[in-house]
Protein backbone atom coordinates (compact mmCIF):
# COMPACT_ATOMS: atom_id res chain seq x y z
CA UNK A 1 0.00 0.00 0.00
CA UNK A 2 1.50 3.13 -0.97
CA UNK A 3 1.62 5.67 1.99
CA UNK A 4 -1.11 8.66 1.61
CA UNK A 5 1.69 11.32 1.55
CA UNK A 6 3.67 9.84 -0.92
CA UNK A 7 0.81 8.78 -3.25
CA UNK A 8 -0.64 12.67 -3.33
CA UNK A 9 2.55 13.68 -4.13
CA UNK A 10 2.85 11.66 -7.19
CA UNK A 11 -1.00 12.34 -7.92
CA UNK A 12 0.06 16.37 -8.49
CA UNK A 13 3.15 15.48 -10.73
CA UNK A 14 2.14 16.95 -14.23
CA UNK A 15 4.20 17.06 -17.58
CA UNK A 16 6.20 20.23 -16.37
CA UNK A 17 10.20 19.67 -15.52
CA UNK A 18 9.28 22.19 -12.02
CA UNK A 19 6.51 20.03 -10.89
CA UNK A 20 8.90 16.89 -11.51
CA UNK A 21 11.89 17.90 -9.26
CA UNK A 22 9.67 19.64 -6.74
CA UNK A 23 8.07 15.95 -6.00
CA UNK A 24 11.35 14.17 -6.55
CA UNK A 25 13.61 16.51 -4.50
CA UNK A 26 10.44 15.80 -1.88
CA UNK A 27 11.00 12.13 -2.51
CA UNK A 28 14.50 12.15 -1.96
CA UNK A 29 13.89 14.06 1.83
CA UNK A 30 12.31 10.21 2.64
CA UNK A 31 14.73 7.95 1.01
CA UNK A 32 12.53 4.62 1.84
CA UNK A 33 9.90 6.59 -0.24
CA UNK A 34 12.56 6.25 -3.23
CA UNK A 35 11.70 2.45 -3.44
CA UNK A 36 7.76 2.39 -3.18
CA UNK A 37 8.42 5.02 -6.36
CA UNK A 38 10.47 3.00 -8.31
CA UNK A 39 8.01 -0.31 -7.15
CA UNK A 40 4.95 2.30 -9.15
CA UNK A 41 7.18 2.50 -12.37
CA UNK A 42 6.33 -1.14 -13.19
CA UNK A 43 2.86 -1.70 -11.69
CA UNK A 44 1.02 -1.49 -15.49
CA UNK A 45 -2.31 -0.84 -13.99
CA UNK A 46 -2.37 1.93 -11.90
CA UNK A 47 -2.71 6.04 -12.25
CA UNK A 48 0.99 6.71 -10.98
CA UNK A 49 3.16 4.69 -13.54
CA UNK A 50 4.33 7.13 -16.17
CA UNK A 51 4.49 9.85 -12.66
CA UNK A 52 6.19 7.85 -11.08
CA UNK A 53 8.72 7.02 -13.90
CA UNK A 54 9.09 10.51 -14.31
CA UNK A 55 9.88 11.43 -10.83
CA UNK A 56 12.67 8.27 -10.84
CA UNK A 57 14.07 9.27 -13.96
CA UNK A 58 14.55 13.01 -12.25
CA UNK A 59 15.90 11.28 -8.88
CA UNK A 60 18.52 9.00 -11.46
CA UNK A 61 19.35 11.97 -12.77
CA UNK A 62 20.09 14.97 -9.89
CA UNK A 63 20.37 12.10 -6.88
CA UNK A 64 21.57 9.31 -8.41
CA UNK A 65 22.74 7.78 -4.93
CA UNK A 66 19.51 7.32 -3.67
CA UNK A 67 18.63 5.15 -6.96
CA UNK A 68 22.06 3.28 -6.79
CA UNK A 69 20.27 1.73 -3.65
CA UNK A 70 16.99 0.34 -5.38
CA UNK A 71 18.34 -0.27 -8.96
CA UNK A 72 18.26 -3.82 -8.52
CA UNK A 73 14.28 -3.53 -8.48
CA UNK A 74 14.65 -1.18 -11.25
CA UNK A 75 16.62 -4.39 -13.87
CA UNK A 76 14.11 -7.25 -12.70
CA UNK A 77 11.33 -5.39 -13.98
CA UNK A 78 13.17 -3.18 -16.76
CA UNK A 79 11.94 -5.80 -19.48
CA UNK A 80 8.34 -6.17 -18.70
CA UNK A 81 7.60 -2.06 -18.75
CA UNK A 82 5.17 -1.49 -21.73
CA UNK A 83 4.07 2.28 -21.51
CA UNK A 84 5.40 4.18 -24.00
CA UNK A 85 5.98 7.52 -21.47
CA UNK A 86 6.96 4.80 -18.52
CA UNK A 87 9.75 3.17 -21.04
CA UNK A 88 10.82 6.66 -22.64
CA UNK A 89 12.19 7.79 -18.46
CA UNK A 90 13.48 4.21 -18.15
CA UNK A 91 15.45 4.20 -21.56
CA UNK A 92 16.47 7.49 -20.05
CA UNK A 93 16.97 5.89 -16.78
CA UNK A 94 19.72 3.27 -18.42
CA UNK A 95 21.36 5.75 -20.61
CA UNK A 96 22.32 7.86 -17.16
CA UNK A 97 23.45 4.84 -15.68
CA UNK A 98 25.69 3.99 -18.93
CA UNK A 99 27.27 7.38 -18.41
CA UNK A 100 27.77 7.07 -14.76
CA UNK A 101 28.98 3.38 -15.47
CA UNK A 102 31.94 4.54 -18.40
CA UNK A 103 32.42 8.28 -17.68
CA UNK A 104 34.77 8.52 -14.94
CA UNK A 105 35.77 11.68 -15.44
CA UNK A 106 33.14 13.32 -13.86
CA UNK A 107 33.91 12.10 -10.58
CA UNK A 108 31.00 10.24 -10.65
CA UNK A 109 30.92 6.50 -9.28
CA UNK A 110 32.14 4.35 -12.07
CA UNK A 111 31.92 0.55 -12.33
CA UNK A 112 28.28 0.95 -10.96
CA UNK A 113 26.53 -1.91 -13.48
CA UNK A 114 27.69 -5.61 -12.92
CA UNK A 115 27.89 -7.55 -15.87
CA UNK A 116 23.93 -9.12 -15.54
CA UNK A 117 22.86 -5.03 -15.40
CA UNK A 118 25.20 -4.27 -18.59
CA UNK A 119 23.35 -7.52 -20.21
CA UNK A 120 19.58 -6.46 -19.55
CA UNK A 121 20.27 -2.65 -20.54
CA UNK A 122 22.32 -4.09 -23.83
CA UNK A 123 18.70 -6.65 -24.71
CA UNK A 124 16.09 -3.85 -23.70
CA UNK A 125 18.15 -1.19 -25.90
CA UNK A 126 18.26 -3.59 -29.03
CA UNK A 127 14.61 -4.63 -28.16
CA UNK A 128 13.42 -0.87 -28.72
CA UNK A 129 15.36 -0.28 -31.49
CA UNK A 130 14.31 -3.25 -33.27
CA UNK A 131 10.90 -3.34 -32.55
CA UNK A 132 8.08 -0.05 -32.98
CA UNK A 133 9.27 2.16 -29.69
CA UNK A 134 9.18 6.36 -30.07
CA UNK A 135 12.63 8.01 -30.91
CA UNK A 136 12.28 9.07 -27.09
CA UNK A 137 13.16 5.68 -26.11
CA UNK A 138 15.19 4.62 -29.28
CA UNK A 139 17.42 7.48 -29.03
CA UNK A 140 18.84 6.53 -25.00
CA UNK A 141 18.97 2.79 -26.20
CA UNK A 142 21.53 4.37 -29.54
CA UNK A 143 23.35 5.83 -26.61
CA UNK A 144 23.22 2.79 -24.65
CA UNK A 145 24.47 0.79 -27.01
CA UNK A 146 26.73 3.25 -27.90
CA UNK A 147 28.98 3.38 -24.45
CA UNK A 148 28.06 -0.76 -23.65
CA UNK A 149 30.10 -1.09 -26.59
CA UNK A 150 32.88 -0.13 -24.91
CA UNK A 151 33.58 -3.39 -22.73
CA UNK A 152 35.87 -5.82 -23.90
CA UNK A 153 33.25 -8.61 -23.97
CA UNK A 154 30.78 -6.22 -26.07
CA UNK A 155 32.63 -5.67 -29.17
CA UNK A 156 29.86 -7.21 -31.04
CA UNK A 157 27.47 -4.17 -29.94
CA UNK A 158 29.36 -1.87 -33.00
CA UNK A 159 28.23 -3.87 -35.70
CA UNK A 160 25.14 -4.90 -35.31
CA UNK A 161 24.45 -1.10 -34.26
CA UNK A 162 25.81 -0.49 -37.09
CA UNK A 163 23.29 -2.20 -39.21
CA UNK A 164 20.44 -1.48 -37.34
CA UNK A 165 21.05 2.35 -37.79
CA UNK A 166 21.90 2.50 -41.49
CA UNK A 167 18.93 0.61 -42.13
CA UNK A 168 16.41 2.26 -40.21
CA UNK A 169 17.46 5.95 -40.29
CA UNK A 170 16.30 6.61 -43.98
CA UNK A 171 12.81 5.44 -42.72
CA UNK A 172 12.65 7.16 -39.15
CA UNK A 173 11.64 10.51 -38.17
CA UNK A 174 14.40 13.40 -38.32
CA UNK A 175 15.02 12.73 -34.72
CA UNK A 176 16.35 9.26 -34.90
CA UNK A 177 17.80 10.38 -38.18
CA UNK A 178 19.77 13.01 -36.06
CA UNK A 179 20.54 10.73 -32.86
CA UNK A 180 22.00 7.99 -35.56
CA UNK A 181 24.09 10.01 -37.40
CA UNK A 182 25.88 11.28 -34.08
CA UNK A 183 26.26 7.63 -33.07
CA UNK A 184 27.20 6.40 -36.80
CA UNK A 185 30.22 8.92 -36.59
CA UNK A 186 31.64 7.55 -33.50
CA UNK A 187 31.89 3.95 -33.99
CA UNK A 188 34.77 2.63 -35.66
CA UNK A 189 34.90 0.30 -38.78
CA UNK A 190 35.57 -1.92 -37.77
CA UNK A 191 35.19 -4.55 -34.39
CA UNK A 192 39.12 -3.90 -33.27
């Protein structure tokens, strides 16, 4: 049951960015409130999903510590989400946590995915762009792909990337279009 506080919070999150961090900052103040959030983001039936995801994909980004705790939760249940806005904050969710994972010099925690975390975000990002997902969520899951391809064990990623992009972009909207060319230019010709 989610507490009443919490849940009339994420009842008066609306589509605008201030509305978002104003309930996630408030989220964050309770950090067990942080998990009964991120539990909303996958339950299909109710009001608060695509709130909720919002909300988590604010918290990933500006308090990413208080996700780092819960993001076990957030991989079991990463490949069952099926809401278009829900799975656009997720894809948004895993490119963040790419970043954070291969961009050390931020100062940000590094090494923060284990090897089953790199695996689900590498099948979910092929899974959207493969299959008929928004540019919202294909574009993170270019950019997942994109830095996943990076480990040692993930050369493969290039590639097939590769060939997804080229043969999709002339068909897609001018946003994927954009988003593949950037990635297109960065990965190397070959799978050195």
């Amino acid at each position: 049951m989610l507490p009443e506080d919490l849940k009339e919070k994420l009842m008066a999150v609306d589509s605008s960015r201030e509305k978002r961090y104003e309930i996630a900052f408030w989220i964050t103040k309770k950090p067990h409130y942080v998990r009964e959030t991120l539990q909303w983001c996958f339950n299909e039936e109710s009001d608060l999903l695509v709130k909720s995801a919002w909300v988590m994909e604010i918290i990933c980004e500006h308090k990413s510590k208080n996700f780092f705790k819960y993001m076990r939760l957030f991989f079991k249940e990463l490949p069952n989400i099926k809401n278009d806005s829900a799975l656009r904050s997720c894809a948004k969710i895993c490119e963040m946590l790419c970043h954070f994972h291969f961009m050390k010099t931020f100062g940000i925690v590094s090494n923060i995915l284990n090897k089953e975390e790199r695996k689900i975000i590498t099948e979910c990002s092929f899974d959207w762009l493969i299959t008929d997902q928004k540019v919202a969520c294909q574009a993170p899951a270019m950019q997942c792909l994109y830095y996943l391809g990076w480990d040692d064990d993930k050369k493969w990623i290039y590639p097939e990337l590769r060939n997804i992009l080229t043969e999709n972009a002339p068909h897609q909207s001018a946003g994927y279009q954009a988003r593949a060319r950037k990635i297109l230019k960065r990965l190397p010709y070959s799978d050195e």
